[in-house]
C-alpha atoms as a PDB file:
ATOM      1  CA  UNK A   1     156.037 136.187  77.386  1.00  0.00           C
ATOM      2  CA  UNK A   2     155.683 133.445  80.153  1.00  0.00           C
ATOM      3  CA  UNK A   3     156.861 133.443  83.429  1.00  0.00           C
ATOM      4  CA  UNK A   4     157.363 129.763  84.717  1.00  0.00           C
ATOM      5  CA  UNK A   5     157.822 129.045  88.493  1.00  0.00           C
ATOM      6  CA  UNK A   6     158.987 125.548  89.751  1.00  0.00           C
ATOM      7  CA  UNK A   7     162.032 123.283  90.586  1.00  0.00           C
ATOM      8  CA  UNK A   8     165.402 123.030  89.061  1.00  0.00           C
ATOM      9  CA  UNK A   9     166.893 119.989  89.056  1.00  0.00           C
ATOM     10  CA  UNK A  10     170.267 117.588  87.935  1.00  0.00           C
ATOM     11  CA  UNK A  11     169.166 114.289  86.987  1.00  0.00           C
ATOM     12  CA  UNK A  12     171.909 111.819  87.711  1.00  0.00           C
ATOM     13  CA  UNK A  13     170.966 108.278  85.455  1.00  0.00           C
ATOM     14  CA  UNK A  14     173.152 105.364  86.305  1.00  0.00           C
ATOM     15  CA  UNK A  15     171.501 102.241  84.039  1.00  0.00           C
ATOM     16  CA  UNK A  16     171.545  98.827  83.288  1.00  0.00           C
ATOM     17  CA  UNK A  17     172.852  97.908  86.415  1.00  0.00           C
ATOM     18  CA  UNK A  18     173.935  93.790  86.202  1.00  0.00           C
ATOM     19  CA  UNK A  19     171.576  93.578  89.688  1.00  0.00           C
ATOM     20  CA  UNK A  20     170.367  96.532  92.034  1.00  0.00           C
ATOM     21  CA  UNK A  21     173.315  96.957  94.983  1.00  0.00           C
ATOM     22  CA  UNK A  22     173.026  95.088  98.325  1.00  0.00           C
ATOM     23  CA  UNK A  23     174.766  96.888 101.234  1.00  0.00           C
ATOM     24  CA  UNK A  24     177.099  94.938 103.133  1.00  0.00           C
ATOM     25  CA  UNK A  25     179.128  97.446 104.887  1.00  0.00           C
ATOM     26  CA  UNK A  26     182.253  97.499 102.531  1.00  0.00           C
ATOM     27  CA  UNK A  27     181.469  98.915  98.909  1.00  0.00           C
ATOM     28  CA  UNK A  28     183.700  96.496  97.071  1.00  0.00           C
ATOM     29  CA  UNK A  29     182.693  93.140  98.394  1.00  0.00           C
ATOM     30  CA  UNK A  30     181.239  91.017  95.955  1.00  0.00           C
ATOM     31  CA  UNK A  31     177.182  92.153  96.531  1.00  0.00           C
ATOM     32  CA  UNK A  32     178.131  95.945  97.199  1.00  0.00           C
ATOM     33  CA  UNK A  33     179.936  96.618  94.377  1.00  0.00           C
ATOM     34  CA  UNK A  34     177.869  96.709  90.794  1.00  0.00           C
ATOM     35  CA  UNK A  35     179.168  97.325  86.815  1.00  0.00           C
ATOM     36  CA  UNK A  36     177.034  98.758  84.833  1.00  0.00           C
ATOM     37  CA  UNK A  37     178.115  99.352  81.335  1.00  0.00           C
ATOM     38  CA  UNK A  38     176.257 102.635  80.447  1.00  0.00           C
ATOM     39  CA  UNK A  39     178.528 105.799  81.753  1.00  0.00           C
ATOM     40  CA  UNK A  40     176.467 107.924  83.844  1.00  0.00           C
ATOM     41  CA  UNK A  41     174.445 110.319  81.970  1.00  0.00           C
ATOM     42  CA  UNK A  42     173.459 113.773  83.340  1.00  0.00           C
ATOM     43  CA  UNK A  43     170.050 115.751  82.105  1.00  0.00           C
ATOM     44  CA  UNK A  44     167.860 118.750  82.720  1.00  0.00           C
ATOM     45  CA  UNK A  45     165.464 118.469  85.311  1.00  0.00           C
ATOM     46  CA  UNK A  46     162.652 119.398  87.586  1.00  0.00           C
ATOM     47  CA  UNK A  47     159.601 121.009  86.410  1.00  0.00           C
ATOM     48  CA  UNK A  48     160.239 124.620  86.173  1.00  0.00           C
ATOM     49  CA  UNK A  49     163.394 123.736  84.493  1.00  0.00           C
ATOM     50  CA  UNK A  50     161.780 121.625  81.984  1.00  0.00           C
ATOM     51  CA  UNK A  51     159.037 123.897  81.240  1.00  0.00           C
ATOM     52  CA  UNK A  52     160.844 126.863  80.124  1.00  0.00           C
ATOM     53  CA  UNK A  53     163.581 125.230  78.475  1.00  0.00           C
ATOM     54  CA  UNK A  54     160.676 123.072  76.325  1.00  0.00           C
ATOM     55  CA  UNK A  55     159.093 126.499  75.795  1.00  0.00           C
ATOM     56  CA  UNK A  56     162.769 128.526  74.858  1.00  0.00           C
ATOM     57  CA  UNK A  57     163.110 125.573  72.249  1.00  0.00           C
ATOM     58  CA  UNK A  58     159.169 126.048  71.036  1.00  0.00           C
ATOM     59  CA  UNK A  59     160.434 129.660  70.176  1.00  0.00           C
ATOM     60  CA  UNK A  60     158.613 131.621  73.406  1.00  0.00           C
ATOM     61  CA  UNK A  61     160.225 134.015  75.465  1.00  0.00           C
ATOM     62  CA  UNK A  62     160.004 132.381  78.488  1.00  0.00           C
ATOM     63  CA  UNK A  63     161.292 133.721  82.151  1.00  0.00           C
ATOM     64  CA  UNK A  64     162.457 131.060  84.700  1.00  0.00           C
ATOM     65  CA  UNK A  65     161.717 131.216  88.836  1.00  0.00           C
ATOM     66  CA  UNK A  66     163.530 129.128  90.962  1.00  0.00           C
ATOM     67  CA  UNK A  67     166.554 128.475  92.715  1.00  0.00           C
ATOM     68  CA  UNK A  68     169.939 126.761  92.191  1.00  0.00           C
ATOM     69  CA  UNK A  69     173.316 125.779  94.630  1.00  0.00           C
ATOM     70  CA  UNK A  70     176.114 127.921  93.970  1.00  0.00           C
ATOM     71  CA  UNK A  71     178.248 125.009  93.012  1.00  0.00           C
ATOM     72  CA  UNK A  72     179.073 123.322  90.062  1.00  0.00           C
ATOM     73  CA  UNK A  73     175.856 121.555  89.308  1.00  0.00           C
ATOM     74  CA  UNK A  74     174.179 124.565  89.306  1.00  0.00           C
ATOM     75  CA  UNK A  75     176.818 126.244  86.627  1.00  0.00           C
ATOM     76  CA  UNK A  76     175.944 123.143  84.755  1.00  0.00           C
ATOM     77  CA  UNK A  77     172.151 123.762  84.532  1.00  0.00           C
ATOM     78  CA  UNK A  78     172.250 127.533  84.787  1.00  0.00           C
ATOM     79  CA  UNK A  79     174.291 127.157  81.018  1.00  0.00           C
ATOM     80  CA  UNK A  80     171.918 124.318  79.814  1.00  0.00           C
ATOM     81  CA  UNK A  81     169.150 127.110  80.194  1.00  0.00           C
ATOM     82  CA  UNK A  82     171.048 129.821  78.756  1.00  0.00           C
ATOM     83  CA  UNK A  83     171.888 128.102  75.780  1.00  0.00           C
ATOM     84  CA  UNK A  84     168.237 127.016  75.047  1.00  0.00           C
ATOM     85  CA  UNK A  85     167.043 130.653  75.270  1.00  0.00           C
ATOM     86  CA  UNK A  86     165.538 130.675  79.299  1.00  0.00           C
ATOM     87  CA  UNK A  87     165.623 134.217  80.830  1.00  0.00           C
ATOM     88  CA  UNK A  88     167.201 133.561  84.122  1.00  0.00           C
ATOM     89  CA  UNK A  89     167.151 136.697  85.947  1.00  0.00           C
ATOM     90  CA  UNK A  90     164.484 135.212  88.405  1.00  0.00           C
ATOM     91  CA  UNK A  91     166.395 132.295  89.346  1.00  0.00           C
ATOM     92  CA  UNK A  92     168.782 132.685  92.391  1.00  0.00           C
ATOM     93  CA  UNK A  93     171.718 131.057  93.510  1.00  0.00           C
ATOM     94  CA  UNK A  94     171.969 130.137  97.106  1.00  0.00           C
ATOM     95  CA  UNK A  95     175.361 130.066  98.791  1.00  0.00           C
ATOM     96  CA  UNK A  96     175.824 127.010 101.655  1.00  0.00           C
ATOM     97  CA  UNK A  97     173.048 124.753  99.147  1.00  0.00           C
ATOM     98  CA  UNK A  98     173.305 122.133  96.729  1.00  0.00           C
ATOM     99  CA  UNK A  99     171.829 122.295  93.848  1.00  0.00           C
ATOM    100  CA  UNK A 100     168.823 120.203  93.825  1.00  0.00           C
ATOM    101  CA  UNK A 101     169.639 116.379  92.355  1.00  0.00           C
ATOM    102  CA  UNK A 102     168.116 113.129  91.521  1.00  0.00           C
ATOM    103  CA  UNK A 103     170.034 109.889  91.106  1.00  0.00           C
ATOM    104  CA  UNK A 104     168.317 107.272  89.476  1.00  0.00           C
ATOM    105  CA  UNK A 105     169.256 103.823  89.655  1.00  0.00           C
ATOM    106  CA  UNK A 106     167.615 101.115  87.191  1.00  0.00           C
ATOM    107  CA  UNK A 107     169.103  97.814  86.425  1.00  0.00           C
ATOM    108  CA  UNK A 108     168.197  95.566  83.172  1.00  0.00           C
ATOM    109  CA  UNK A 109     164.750  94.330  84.457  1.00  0.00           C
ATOM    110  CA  UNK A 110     163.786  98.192  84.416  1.00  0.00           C
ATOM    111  CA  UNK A 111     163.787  97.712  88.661  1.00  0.00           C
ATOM    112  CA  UNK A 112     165.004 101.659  89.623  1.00  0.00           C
ATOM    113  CA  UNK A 113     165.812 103.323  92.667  1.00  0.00           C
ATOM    114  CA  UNK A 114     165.911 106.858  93.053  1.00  0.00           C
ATOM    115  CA  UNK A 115     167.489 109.173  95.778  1.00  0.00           C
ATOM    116  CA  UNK A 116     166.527 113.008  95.447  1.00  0.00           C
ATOM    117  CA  UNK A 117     168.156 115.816  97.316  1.00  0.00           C
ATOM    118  CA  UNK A 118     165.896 118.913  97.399  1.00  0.00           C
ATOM    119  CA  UNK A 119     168.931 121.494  97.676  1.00  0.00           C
ATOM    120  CA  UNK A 120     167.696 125.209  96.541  1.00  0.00           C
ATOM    121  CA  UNK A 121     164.475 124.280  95.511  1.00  0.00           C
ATOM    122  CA  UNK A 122     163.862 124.532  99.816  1.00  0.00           C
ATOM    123  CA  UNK A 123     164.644 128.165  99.595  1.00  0.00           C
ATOM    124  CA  UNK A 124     162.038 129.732  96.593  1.00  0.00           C
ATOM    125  CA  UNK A 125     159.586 131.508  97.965  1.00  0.00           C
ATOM    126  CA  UNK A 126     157.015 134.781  97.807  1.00  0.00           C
ATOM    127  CA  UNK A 127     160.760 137.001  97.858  1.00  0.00           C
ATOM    128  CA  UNK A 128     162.034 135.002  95.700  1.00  0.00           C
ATOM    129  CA  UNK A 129     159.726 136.493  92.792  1.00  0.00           C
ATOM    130  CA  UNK A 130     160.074 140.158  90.865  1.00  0.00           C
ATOM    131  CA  UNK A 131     156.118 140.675  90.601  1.00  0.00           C
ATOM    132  CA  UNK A 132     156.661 143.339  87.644  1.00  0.00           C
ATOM    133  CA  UNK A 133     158.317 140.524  85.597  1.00  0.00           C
ATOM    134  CA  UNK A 134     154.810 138.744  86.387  1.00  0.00           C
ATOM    135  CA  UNK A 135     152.693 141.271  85.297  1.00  0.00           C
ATOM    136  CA  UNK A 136     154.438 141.694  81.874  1.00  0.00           C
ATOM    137  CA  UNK A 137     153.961 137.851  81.170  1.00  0.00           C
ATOM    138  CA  UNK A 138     151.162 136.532  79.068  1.00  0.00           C
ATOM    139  CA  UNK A 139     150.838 133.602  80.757  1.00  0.00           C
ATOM    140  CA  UNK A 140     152.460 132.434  84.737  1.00  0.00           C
ATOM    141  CA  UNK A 141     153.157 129.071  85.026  1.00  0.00           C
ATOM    142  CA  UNK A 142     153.495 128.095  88.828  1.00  0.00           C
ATOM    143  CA  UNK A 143     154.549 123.977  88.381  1.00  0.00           C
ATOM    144  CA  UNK A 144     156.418 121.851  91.279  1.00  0.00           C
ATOM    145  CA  UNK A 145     153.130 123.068  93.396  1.00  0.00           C
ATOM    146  CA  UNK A 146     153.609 120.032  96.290  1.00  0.00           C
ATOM    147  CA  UNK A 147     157.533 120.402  96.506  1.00  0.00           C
ATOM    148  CA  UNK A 148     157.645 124.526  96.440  1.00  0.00           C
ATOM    149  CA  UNK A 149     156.687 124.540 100.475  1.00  0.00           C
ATOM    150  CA  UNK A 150     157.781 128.658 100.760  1.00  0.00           C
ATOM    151  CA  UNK A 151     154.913 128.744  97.976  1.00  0.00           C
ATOM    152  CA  UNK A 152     152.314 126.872  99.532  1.00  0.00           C
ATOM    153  CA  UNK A 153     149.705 127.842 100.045  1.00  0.00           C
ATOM    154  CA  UNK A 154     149.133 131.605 100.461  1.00  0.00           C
ATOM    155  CA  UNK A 155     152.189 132.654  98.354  1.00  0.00           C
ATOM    156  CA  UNK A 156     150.316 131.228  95.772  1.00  0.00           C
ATOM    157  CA  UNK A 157     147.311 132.466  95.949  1.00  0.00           C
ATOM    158  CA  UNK A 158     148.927 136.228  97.005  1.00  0.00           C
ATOM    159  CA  UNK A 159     151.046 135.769  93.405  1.00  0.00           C
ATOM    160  CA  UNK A 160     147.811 134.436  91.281  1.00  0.00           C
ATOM    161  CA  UNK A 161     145.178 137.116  92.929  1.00  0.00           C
ATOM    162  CA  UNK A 162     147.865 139.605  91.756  1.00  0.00           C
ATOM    163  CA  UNK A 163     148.795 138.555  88.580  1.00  0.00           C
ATOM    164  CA  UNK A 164     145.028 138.183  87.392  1.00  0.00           C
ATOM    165  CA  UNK A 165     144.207 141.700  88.405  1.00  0.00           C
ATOM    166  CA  UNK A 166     147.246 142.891  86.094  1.00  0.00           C
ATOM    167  CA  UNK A 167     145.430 140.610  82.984  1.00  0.00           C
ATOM    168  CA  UNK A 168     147.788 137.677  83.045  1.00  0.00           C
ATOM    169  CA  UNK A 169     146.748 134.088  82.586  1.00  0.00           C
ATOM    170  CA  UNK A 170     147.470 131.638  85.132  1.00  0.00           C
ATOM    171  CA  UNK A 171     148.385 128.112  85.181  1.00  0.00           C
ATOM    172  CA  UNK A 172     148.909 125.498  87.935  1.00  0.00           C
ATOM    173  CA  UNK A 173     150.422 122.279  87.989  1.00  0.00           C
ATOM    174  CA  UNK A 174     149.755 120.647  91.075  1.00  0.00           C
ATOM    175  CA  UNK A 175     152.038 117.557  90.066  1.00  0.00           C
ATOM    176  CA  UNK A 176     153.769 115.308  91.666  1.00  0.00           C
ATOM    177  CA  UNK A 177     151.381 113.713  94.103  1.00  0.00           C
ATOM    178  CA  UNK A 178     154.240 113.021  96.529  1.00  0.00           C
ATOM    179  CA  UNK A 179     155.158 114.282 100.068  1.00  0.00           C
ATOM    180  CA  UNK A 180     152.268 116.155 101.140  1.00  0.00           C
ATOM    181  CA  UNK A 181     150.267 116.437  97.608  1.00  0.00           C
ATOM    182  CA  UNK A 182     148.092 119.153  96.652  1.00  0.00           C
ATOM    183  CA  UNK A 183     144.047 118.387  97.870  1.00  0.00           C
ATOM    184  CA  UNK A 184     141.053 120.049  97.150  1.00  0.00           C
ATOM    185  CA  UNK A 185     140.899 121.795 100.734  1.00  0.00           C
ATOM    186  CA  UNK A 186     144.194 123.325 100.305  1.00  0.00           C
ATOM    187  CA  UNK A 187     143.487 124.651  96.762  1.00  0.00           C
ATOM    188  CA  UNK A 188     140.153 125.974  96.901  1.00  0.00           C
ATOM    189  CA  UNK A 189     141.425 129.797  98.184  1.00  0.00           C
ATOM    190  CA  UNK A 190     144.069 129.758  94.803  1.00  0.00           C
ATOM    191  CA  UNK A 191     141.296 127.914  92.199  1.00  0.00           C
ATOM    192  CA  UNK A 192     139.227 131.189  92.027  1.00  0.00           C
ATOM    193  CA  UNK A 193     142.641 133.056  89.982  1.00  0.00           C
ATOM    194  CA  UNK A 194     142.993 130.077  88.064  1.00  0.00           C
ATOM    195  CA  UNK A 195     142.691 129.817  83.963  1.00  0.00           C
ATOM    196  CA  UNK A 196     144.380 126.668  83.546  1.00  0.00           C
ATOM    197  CA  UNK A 197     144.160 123.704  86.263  1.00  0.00           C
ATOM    198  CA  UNK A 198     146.911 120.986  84.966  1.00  0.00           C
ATOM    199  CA  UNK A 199     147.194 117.149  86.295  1.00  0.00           C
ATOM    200  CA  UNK A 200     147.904 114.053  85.884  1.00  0.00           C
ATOM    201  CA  UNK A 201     144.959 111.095  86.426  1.00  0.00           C
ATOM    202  CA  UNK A 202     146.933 109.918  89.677  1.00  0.00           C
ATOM    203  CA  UNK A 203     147.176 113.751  90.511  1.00  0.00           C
ATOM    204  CA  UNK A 204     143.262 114.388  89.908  1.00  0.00           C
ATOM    205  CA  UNK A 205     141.873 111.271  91.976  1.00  0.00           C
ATOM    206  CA  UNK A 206     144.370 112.393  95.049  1.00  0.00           C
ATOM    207  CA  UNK A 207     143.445 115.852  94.904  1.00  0.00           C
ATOM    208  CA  UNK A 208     139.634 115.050  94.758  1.00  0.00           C
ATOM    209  CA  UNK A 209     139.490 112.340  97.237  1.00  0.00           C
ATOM    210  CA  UNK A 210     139.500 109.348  94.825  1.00  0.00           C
ATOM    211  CA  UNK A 211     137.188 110.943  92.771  1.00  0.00           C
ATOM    212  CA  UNK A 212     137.285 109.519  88.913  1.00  0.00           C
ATOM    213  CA  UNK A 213     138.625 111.409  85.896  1.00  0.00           C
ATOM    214  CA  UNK A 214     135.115 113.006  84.694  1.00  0.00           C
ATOM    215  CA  UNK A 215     133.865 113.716  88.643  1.00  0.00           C
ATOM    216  CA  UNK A 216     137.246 115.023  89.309  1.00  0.00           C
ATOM    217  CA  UNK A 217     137.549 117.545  86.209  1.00  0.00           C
ATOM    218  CA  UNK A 218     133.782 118.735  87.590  1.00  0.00           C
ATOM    219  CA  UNK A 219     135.121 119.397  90.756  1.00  0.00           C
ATOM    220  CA  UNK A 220     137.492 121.446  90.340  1.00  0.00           C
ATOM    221  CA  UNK A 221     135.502 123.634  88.061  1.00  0.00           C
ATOM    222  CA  UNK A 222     133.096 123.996  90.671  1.00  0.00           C
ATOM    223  CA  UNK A 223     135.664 125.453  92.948  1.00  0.00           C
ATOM    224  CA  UNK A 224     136.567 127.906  91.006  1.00  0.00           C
ATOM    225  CA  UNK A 225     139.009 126.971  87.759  1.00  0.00           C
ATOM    226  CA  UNK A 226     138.038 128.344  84.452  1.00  0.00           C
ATOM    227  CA  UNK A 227     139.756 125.149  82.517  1.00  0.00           C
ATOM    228  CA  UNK A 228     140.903 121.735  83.598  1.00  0.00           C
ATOM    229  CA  UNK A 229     143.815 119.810  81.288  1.00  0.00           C
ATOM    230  CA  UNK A 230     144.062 115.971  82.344  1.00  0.00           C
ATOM    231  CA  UNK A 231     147.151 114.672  80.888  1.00  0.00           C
ATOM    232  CA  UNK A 232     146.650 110.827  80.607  1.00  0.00           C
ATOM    233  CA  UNK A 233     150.348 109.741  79.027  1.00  0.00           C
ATOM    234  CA  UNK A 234     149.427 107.875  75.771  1.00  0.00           C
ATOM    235  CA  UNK A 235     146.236 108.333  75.984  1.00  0.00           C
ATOM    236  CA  UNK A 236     146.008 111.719  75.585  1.00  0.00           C
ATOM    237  CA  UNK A 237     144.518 114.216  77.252  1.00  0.00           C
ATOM    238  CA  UNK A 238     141.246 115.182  78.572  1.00  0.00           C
ATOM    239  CA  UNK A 239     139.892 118.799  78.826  1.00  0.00           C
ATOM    240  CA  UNK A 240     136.812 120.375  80.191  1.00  0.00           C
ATOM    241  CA  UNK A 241     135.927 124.566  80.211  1.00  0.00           C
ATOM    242  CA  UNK A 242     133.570 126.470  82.913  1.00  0.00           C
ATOM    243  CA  UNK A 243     130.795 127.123  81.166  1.00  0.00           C
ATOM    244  CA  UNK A 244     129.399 130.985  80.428  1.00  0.00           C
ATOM    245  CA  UNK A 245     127.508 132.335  83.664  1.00  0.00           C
ATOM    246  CA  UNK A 246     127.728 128.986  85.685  1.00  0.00           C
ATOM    247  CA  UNK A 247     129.673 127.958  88.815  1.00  0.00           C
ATOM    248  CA  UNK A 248     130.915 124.482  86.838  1.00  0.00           C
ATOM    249  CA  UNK A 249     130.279 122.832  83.666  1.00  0.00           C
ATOM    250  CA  UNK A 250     127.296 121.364  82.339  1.00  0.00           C
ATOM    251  CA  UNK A 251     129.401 119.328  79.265  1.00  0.00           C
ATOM    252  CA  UNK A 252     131.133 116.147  79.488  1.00  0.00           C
ATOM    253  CA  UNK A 253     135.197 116.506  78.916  1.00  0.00           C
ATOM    254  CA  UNK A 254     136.973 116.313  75.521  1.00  0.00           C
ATOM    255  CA  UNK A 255     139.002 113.527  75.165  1.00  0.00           C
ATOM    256  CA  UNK A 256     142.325 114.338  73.208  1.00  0.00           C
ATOM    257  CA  UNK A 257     144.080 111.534  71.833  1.00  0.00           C
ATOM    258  CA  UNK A 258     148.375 111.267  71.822  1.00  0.00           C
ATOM    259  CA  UNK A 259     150.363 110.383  69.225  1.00  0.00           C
ATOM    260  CA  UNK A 260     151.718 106.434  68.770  1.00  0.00           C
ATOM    261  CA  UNK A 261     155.089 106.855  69.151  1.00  0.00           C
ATOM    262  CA  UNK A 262     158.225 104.516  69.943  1.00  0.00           C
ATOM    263  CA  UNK A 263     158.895 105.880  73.692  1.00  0.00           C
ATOM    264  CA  UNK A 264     162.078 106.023  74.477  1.00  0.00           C
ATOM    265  CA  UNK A 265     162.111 107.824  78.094  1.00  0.00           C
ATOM    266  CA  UNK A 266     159.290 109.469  79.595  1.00  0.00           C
ATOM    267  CA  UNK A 267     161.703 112.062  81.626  1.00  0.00           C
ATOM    268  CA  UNK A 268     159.623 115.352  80.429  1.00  0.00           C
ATOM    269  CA  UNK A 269     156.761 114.286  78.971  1.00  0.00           C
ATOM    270  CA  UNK A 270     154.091 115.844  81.392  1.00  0.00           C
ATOM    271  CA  UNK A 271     156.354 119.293  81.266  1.00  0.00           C
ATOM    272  CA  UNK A 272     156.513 119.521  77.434  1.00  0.00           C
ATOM    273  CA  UNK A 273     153.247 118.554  77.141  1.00  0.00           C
ATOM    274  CA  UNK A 274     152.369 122.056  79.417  1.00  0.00           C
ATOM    275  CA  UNK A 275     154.776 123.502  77.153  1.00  0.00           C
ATOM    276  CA  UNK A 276     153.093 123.038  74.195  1.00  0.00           C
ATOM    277  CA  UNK A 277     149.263 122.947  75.731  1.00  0.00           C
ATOM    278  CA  UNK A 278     149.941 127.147  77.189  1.00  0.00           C
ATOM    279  CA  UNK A 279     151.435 128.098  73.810  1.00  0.00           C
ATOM    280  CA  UNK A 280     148.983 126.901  71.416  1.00  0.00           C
ATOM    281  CA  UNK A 281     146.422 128.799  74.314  1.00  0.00           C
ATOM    282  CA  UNK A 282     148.326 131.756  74.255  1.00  0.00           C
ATOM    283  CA  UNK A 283     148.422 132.121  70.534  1.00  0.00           C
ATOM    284  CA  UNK A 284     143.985 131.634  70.249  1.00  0.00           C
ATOM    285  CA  UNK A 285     143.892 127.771  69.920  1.00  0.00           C
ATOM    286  CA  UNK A 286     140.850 126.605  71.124  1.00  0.00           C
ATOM    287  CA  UNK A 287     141.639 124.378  74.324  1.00  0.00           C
ATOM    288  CA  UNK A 288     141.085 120.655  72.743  1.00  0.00           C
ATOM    289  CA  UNK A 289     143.288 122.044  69.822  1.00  0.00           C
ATOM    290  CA  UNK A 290     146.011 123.067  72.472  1.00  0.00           C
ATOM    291  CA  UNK A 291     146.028 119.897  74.105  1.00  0.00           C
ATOM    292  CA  UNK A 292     146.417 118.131  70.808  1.00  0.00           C
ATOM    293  CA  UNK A 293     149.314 120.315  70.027  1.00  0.00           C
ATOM    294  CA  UNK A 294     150.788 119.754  73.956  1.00  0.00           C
ATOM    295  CA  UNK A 295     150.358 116.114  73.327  1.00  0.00           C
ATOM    296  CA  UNK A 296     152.213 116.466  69.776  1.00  0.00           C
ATOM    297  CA  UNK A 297     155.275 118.022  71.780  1.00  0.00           C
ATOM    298  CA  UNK A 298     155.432 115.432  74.499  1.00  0.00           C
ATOM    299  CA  UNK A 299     155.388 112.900  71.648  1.00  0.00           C
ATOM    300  CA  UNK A 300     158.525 114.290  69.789  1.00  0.00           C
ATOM    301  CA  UNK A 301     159.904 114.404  73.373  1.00  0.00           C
ATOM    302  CA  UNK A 302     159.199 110.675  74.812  1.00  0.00           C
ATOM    303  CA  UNK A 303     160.422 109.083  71.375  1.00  0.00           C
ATOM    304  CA  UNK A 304     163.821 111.186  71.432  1.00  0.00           C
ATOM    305  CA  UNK A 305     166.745 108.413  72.346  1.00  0.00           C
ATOM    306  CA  UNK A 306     169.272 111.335  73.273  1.00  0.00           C
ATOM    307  CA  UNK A 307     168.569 114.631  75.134  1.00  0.00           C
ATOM    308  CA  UNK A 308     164.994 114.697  74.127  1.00  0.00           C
ATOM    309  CA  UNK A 309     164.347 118.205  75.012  1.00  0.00           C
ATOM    310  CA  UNK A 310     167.126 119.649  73.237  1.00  0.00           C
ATOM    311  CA  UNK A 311     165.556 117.702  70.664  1.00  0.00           C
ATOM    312  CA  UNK A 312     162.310 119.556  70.407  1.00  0.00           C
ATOM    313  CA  UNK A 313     161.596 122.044  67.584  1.00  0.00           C
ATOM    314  CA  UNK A 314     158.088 123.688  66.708  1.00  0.00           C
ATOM    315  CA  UNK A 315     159.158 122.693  63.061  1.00  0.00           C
ATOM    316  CA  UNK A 316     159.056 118.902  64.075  1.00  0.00           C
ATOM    317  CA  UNK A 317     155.932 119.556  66.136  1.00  0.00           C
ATOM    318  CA  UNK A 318     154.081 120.657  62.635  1.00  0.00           C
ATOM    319  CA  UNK A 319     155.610 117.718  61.060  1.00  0.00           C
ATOM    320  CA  UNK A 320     154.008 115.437  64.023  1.00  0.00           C
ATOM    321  CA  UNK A 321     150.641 116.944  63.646  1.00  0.00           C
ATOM    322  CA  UNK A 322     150.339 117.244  59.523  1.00  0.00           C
ATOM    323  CA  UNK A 323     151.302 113.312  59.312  1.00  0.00           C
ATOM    324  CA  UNK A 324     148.291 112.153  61.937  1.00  0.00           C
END
């Protein structure tokens, strides 16, 4: 079973705007009011949210942590989940907050704007968790790590130091690099409990200082990781283990290559691909082959046109990975 802690999220998509929207103090002069001929879509978001629903479609039994609005958004999601399989008996609904939302403007130049309210996800923190349904999970997935502050960063650390003790695996996503992003300083205490360290490039170089991809991965073994998983979008993915009896590694990393795919959004991609990465690890696969099989599932994700999670099945993963 996994256990995945993050944010839950609406994502509002208003597209192909004619021109972004000017303000000039009454919304229907001629520059403040925009058509767009697309309806406005809604979809699943936020890390957490992503994760486990991307891991209820890959056939896991997956728990969700996190926290929604009592209001209607938050019905919305809560049944999205439901329907896909997510256990939701560790998410909470907070009475006098919004559910967290994201409204994303882009016009037909692919210019966007995007205004994010952070709602419920404020409120999860060390209280917020049932530590027995922890220490039953295989694997705990703590993701949203820069935008969970009631996490960061001795709740972490307090949750990981426990649930290693109890034999669970731990994985940390320390994405987005936004706000006040996750560095090396901060980390260090938590990187000691952790089997899986998971970034992005972007994420990697902020965290170490600027460090490059190879340097980076290095560092953060000699911290304290046991594994670090680079996801580099169509690239791939990059991997690199602690070595037996050392403090770091003495190898170079492995380089994964993706999939070539027509991409049709990249909403999800980097929380699939953890999706897929921790259950491939949880079921033996050596860690380049479950990267190649996380990079397989962001794939099938990135070149769905319409709800491209929903769209994800372990079947059509297997079909991805026999044809390349």
């Amino acid at each position: 079973m996994f256990t995945v802690i993050g944010t839950a999220t609406v994502d509002l998509f208003v597209s192909n705007l004619a021109a972004m929207p000017r303000s000039e103090g009454d919304e229907f002069t001629v520059d403040s009011l925009v058509f767009h001929d697309e309806p406005l879509r809604t979809s699943l978001g936020g890390n957490g949210a992503n994760s486990a629903y991307a891991l209820a479609r890959l056939g896991s039994s997956v728990e969700l942590v996190g926290g929604l609005g009592a209001d209607h958004l938050g019905d919305w999601m809560a049944a999205q989940l439901v329907e896909a399989g997510v256990g939701m008996a560790g998410v909470r609904r907070y009475p006098g907050k919004g559910t967290a939302t994201t409204l994303i403007l882009s016009d037909m130049r692919q210019n966007r704007l995007a205004f994010h309210h952070e709602g419920a996800n404020r409120s999860v923190d060390e209280s917020s968790i049932d530590m027995a349904q922890v220490r039953r999970s295989d694997i705990l997935l703590l993701t949203s790590y820069p935008i969970m502050p009631g996490l960061r960063p001795q709740g972490a650390v307090a949750l990981f130091r426990d649930a290693k003790q109890r034999g669970t695996r731990t994985a940390v996503d320390i994405g987005p690099a936004i706000g006040e992003p996750a560095v090396l300083a901060e980390l260090q205490p938590l990187l000691g409990y952790t089997d899986y360290f998971i970034s992005n490039e972007h994420e990697l170089s902020v965290c170490t200082g600027g460090a490059d991809l190879e340097a980076g991965m290095a560092e953060i073994l000699e911290n304290g990781a046991s594994c670090v998983v680079t996801k580099r979008g169509s690239a791939g993915a990059a991997v690199l283990e602690r070595e037996p009896a050392t403090t770091g590694s003495s190898g170079e990393p492995t380089y994964v290559p993706g999939f070539s795919v027509d991409v049709k959004t990249t909403v999800g991609a980097g929380d699939s691909f953890n999706a897929g990465f921790l259950q491939a690890a949880q079921g033996g696969a050596p860690i380049a082959q479950a990267a190649r099989f996380g990079n397989a599932v962001a794939a099938l994700v990135v070149s769905a046109s319409d709800r491209p999670l929903h769209s994800l099945t372990k079947e059509g993963v297997n079909r991805l990975l026999d044809s390349s």
